[in-house]
PDB file of N, CA and C in Angstrom:
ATOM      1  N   UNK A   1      89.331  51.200  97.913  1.00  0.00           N
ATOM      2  CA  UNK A   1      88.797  50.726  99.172  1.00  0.00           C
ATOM      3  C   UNK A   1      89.724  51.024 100.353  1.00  0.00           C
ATOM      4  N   UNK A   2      91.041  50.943 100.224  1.00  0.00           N
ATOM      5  CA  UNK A   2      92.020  50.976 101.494  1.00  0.00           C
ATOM      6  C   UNK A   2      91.929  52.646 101.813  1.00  0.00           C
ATOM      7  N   UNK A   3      91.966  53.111 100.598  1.00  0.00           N
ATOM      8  CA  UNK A   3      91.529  55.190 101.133  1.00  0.00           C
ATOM      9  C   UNK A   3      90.336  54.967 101.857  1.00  0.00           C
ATOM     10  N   UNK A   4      89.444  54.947 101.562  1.00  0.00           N
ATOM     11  CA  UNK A   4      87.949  55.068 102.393  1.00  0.00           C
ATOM     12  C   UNK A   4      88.153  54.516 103.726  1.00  0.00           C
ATOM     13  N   UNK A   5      88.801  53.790 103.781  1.00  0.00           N
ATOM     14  CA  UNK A   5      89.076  53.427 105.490  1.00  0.00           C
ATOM     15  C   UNK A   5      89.652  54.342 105.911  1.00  0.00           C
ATOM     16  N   UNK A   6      90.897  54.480 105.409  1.00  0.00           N
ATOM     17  CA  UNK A   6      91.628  55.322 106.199  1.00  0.00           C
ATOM     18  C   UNK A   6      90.793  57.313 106.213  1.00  0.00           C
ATOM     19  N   UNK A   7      90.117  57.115 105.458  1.00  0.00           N
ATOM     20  CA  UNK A   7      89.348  58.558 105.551  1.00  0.00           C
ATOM     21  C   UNK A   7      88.395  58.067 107.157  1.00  0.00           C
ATOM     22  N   UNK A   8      87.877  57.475 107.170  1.00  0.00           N
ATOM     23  CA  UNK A   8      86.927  57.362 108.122  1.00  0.00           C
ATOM     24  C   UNK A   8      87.705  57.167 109.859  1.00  0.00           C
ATOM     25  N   UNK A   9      88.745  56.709 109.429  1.00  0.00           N
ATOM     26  CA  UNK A   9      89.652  56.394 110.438  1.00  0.00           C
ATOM     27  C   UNK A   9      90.139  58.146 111.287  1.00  0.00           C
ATOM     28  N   UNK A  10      90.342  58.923 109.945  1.00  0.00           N
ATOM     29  CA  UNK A  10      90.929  60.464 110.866  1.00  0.00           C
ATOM     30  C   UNK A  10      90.166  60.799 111.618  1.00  0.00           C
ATOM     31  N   UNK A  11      88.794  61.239 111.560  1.00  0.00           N
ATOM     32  CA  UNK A  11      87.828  61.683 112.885  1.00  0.00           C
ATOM     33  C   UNK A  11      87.883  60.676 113.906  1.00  0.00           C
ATOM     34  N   UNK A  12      88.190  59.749 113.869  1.00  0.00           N
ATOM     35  CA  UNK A  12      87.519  58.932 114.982  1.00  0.00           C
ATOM     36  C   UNK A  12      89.114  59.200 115.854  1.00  0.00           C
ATOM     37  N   UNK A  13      90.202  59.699 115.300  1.00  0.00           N
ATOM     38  CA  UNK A  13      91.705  59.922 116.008  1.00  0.00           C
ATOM     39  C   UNK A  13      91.482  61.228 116.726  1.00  0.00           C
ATOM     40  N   UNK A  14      91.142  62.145 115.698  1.00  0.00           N
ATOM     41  CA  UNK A  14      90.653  63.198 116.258  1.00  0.00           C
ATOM     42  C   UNK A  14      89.790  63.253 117.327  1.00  0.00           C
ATOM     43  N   UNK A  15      88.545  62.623 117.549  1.00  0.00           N
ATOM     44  CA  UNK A  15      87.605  62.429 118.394  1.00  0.00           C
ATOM     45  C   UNK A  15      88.638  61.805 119.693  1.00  0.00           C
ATOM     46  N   UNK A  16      89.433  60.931 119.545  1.00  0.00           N
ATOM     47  CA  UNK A  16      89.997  60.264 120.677  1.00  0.00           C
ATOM     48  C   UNK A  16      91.178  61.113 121.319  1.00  0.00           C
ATOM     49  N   UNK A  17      92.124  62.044 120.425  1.00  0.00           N
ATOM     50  CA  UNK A  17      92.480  63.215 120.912  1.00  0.00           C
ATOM     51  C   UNK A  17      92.033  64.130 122.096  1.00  0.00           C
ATOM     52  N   UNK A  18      90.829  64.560 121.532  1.00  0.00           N
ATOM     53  CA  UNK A  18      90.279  65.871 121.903  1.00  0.00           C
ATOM     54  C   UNK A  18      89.702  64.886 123.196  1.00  0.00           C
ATOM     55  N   UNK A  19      89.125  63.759 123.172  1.00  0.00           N
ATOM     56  CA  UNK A  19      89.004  63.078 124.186  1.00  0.00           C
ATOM     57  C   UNK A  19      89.698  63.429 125.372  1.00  0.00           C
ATOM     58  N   UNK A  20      91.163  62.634 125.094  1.00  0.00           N
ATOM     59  CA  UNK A  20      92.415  62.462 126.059  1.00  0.00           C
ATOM     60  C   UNK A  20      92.279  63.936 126.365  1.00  0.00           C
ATOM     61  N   UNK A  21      92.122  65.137 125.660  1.00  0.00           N
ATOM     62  CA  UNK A  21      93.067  66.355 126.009  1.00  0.00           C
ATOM     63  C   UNK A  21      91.839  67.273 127.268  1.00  0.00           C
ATOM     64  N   UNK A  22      90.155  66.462 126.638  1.00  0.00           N
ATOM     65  CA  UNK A  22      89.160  67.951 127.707  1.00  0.00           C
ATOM     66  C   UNK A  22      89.472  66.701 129.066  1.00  0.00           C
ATOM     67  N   UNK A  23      89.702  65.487 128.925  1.00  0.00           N
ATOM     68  CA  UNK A  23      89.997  64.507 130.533  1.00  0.00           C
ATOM     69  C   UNK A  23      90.665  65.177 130.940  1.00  0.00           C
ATOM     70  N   UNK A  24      92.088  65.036 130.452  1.00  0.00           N
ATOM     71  CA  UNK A  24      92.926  65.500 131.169  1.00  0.00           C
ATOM     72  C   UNK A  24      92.866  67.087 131.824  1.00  0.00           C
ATOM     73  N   UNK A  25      92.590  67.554 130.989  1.00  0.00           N
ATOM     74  CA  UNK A  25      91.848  68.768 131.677  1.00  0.00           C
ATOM     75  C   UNK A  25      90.854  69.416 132.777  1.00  0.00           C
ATOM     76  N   UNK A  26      90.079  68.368 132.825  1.00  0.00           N
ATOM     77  CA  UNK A  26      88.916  67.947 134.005  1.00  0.00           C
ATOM     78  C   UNK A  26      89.655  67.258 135.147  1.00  0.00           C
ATOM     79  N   UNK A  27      90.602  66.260 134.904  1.00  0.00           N
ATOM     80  CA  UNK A  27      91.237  65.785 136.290  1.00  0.00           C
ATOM     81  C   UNK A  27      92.548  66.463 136.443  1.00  0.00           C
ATOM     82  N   UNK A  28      93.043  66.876 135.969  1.00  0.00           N
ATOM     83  CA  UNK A  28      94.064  68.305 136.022  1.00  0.00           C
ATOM     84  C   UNK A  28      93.328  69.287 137.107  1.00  0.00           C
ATOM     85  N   UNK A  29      92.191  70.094 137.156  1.00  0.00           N
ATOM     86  CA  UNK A  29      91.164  70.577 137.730  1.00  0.00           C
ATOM     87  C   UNK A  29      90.750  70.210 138.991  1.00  0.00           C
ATOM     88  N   UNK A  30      90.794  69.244 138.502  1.00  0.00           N
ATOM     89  CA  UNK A  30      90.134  68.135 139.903  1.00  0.00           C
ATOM     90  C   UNK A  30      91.054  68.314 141.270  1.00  0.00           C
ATOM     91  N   UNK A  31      92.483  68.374 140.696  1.00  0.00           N
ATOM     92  CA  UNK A  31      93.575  67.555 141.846  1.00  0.00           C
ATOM     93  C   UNK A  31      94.032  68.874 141.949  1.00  0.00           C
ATOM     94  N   UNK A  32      93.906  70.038 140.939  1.00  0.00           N
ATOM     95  CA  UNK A  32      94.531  71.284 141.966  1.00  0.00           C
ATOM     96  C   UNK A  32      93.539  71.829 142.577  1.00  0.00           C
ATOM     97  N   UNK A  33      92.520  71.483 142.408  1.00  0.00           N
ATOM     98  CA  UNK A  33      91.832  72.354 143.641  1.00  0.00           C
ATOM     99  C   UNK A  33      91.713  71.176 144.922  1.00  0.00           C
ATOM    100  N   UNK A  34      92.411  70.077 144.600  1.00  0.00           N
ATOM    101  CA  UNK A  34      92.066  69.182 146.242  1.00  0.00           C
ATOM    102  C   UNK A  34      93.533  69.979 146.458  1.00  0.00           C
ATOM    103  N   UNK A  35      94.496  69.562 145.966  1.00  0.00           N
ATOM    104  CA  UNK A  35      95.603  70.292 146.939  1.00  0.00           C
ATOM    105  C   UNK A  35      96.125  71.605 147.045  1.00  0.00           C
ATOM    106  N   UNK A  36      95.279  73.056 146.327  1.00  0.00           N
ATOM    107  CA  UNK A  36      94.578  74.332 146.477  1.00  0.00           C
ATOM    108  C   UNK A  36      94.086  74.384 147.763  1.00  0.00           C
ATOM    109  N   UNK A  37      92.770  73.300 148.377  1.00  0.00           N
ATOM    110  CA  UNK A  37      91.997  73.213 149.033  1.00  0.00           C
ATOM    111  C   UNK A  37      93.225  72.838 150.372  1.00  0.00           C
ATOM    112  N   UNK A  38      94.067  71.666 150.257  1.00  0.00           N
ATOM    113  CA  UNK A  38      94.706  71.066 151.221  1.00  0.00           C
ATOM    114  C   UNK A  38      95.547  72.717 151.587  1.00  0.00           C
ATOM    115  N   UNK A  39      96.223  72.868 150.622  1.00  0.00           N
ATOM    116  CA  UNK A  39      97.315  74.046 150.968  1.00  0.00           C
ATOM    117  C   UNK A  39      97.038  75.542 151.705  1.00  0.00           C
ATOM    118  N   UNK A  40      95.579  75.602 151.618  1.00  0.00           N
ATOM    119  CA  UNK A  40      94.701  76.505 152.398  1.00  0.00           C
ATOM    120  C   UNK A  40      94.233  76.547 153.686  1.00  0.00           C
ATOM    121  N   UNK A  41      94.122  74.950 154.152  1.00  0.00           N
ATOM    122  CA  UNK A  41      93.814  74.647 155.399  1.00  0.00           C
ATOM    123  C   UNK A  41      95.087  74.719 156.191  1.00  0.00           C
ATOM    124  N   UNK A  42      96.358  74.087 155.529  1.00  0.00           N
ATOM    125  CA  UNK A  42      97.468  74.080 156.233  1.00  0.00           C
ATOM    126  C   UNK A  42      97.651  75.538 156.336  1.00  0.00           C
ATOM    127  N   UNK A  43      98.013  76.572 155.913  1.00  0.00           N
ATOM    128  CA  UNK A  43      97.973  77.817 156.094  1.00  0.00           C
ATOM    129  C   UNK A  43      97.461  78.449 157.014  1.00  0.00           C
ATOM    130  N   UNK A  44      95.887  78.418 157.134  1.00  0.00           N
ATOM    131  CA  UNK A  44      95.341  79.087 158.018  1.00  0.00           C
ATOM    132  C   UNK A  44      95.213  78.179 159.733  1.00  0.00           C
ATOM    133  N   UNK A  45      95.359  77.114 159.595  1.00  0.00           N
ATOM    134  CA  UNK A  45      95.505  76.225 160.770  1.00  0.00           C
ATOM    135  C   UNK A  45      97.286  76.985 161.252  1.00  0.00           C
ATOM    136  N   UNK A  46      98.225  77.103 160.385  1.00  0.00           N
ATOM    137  CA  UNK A  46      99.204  77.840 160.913  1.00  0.00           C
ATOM    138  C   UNK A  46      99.432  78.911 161.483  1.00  0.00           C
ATOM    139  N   UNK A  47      98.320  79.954 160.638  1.00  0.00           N
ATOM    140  CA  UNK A  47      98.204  81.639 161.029  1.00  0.00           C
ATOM    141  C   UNK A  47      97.375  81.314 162.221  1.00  0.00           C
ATOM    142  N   UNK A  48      96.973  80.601 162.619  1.00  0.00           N
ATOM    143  CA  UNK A  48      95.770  80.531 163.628  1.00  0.00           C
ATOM    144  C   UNK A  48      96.479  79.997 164.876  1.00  0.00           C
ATOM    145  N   UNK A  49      97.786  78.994 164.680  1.00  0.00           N
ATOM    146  CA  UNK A  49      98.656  78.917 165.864  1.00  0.00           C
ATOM    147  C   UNK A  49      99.644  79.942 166.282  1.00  0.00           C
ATOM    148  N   UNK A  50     100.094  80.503 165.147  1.00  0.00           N
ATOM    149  CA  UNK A  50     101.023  81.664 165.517  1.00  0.00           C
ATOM    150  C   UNK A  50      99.931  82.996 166.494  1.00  0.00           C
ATOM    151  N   UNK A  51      98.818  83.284 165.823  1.00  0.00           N
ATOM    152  CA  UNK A  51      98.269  84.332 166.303  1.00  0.00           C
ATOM    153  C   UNK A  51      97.218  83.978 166.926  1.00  0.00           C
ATOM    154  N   UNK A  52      97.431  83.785 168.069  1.00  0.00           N
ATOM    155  CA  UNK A  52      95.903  82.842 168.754  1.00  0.00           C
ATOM    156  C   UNK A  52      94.967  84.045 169.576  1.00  0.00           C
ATOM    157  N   UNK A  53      95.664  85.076 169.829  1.00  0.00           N
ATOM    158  CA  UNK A  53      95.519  86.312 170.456  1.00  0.00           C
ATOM    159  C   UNK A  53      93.898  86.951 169.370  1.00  0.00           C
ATOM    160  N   UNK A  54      93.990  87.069 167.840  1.00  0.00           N
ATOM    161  CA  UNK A  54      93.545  87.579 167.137  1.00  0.00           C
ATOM    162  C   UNK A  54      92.268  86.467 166.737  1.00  0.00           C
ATOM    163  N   UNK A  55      92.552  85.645 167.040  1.00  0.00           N
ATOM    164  CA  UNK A  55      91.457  84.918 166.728  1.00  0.00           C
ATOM    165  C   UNK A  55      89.892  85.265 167.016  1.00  0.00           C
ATOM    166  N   UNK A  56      88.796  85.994 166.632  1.00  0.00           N
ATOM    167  CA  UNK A  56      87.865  86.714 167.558  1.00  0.00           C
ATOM    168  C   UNK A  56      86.673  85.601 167.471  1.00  0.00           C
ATOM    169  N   UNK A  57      87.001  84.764 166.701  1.00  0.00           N
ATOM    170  CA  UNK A  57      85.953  83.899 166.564  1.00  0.00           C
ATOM    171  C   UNK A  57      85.879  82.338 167.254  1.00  0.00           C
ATOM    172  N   UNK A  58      86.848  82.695 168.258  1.00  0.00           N
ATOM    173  CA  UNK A  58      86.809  81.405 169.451  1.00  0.00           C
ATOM    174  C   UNK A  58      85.645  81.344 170.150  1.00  0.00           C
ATOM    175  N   UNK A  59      85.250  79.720 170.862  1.00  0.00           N
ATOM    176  CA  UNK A  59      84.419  79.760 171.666  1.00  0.00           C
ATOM    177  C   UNK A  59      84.682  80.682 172.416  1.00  0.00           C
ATOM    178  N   UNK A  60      85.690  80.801 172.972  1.00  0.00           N
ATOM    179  CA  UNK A  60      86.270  81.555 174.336  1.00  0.00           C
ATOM    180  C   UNK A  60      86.005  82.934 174.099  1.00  0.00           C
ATOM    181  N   UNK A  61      86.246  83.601 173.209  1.00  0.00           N
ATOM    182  CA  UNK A  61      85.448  84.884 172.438  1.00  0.00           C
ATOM    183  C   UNK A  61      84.502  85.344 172.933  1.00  0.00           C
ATOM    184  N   UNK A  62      84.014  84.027 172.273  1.00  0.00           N
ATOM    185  CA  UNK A  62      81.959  84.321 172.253  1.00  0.00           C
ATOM    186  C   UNK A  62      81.555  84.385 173.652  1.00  0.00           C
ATOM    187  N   UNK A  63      82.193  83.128 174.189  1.00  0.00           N
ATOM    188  CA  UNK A  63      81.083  82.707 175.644  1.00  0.00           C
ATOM    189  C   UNK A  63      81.699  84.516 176.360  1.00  0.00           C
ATOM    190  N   UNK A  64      82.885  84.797 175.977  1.00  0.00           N
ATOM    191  CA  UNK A  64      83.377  85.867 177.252  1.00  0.00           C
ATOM    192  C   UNK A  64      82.234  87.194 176.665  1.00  0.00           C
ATOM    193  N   UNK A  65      82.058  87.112 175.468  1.00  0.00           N
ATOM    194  CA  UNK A  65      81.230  88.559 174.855  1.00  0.00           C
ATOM    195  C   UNK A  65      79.597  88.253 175.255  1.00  0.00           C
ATOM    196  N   UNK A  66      78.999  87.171 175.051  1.00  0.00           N
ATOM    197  CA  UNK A  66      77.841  86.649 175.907  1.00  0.00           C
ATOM    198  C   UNK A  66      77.626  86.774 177.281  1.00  0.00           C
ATOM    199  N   UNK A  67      78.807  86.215 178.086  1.00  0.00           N
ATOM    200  CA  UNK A  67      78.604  86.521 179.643  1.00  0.00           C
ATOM    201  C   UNK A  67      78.768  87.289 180.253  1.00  0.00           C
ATOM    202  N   UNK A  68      80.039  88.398 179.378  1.00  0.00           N
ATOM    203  CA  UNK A  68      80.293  89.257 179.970  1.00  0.00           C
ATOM    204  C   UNK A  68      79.849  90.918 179.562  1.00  0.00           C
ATOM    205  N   UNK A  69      80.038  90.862 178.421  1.00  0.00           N
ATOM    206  CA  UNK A  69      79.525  91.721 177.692  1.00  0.00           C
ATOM    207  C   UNK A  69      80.789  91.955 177.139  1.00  0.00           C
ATOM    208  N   UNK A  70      81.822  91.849 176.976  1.00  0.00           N
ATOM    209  CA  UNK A  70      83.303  92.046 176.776  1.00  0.00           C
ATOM    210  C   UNK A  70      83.292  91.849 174.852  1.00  0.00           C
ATOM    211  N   UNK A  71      83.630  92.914 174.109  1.00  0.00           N
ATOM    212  CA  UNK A  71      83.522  92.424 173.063  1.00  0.00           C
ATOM    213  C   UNK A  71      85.107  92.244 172.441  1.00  0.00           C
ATOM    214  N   UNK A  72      85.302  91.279 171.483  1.00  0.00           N
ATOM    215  CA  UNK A  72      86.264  90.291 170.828  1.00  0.00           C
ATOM    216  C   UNK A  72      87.548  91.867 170.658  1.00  0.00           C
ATOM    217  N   UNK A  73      88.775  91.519 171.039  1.00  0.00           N
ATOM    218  CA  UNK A  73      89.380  92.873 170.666  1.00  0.00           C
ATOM    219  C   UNK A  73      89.351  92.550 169.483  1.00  0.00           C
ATOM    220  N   UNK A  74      89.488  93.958 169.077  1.00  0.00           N
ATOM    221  CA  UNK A  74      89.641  94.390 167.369  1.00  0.00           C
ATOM    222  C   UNK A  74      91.278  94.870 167.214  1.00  0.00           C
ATOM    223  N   UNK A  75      92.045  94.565 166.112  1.00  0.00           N
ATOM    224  CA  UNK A  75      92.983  94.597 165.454  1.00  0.00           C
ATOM    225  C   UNK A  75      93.382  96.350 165.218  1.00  0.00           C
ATOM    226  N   UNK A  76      94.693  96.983 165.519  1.00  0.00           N
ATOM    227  CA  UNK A  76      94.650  98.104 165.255  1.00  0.00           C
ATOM    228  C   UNK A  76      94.482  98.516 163.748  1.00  0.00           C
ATOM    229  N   UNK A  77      93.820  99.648 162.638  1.00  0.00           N
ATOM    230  CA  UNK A  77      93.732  99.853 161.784  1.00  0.00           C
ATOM    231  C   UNK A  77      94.970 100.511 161.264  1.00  0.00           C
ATOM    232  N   UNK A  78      95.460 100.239 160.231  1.00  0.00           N
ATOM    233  CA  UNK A  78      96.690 100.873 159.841  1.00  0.00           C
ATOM    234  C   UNK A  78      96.260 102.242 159.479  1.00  0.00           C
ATOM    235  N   UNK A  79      97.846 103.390 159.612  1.00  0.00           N
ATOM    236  CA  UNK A  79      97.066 104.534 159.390  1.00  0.00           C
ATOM    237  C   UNK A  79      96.832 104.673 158.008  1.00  0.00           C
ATOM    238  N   UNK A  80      96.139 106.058 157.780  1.00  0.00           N
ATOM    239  CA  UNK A  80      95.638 106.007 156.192  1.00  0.00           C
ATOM    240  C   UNK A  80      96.948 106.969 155.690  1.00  0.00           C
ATOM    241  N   UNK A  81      96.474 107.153 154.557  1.00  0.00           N
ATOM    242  CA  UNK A  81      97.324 108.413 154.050  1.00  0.00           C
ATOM    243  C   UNK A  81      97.562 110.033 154.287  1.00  0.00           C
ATOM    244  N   UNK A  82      96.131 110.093 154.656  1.00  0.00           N
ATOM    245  CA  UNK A  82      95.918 111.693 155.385  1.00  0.00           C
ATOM    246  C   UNK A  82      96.880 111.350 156.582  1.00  0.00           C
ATOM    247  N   UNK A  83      96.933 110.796 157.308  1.00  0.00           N
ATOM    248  CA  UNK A  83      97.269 110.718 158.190  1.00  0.00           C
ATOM    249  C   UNK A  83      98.496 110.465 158.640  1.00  0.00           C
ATOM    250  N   UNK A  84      98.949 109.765 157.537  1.00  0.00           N
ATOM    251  CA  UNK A  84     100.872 110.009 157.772  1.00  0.00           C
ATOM    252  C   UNK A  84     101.096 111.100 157.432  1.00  0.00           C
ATOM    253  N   UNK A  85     100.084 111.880 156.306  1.00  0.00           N
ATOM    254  CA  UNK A  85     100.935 113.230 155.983  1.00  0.00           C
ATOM    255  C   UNK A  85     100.998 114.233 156.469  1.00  0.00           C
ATOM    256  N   UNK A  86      99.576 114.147 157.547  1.00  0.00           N
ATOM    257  CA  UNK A  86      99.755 114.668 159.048  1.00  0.00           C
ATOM    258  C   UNK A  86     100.252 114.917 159.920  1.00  0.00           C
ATOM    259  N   UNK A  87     100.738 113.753 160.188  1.00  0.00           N
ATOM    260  CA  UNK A  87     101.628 113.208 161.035  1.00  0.00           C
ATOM    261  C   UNK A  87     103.402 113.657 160.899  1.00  0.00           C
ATOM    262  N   UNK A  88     103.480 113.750 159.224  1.00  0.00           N
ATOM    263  CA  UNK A  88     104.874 114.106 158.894  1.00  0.00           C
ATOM    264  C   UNK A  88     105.177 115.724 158.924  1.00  0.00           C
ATOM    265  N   UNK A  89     104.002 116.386 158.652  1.00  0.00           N
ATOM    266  CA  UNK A  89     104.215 117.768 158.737  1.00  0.00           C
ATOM    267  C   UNK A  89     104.185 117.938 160.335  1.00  0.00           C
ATOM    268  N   UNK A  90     103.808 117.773 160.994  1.00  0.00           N
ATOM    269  CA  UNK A  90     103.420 117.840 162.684  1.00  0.00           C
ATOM    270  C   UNK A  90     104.724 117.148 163.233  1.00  0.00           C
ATOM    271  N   UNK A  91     105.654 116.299 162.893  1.00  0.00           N
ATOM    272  CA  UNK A  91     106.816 116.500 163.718  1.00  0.00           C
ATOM    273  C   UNK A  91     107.985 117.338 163.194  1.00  0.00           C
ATOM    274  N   UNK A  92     107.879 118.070 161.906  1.00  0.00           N
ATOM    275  CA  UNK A  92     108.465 118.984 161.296  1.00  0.00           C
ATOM    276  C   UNK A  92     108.816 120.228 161.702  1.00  0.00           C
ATOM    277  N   UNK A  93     107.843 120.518 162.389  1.00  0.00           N
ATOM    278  CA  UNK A  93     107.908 121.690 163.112  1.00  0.00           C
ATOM    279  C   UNK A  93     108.420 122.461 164.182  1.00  0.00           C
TER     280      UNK A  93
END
């Protein structure tokens, strides 16, 4: 009789295991994406004070591209590769 308990007793440890381990896993989840989420806003609220120039999506943007016709400056494109190697043979000369 004292075996048969204790047989019936291992799954239900097991069950309470695997319990503790998919929770913790789910609120593990939970709290890095709130402070994922937090650490993203602080970031771009930063890039957005340093570079206020680039911002194209200000009111101030819009109303000036609406009233004026003035559109948002655009960012210079970096050069490509043709184009440095262009560039490197052409002061070579």
């Amino acid at each position: 009789m004292a075996g048969e308990n204790n047989r019936k007793s291992f799954p239900k440890r097991g069950l309470k295991k695997m319990d503790a381990v998919i929770t913790g896993i789910i609120l593990g989840g939970i709290v890095a994406s709130i402070y994922g989420i937090k650490k993203n806003e602080e970031h771009r609220s930063q890039e957005s004070s340093e570079h206020p120039e680039n911002d194209k999506h200000s009111l101030g943007a819009i109303l000036r591209m609406l009233a004026f016709g003035i559109p948002a400056a655009k960012p210079p494109k970096p050069a490509t590769l043709y184009e440095k190697f262009l560039s490197f043979f052409r002061w070579n000369r």
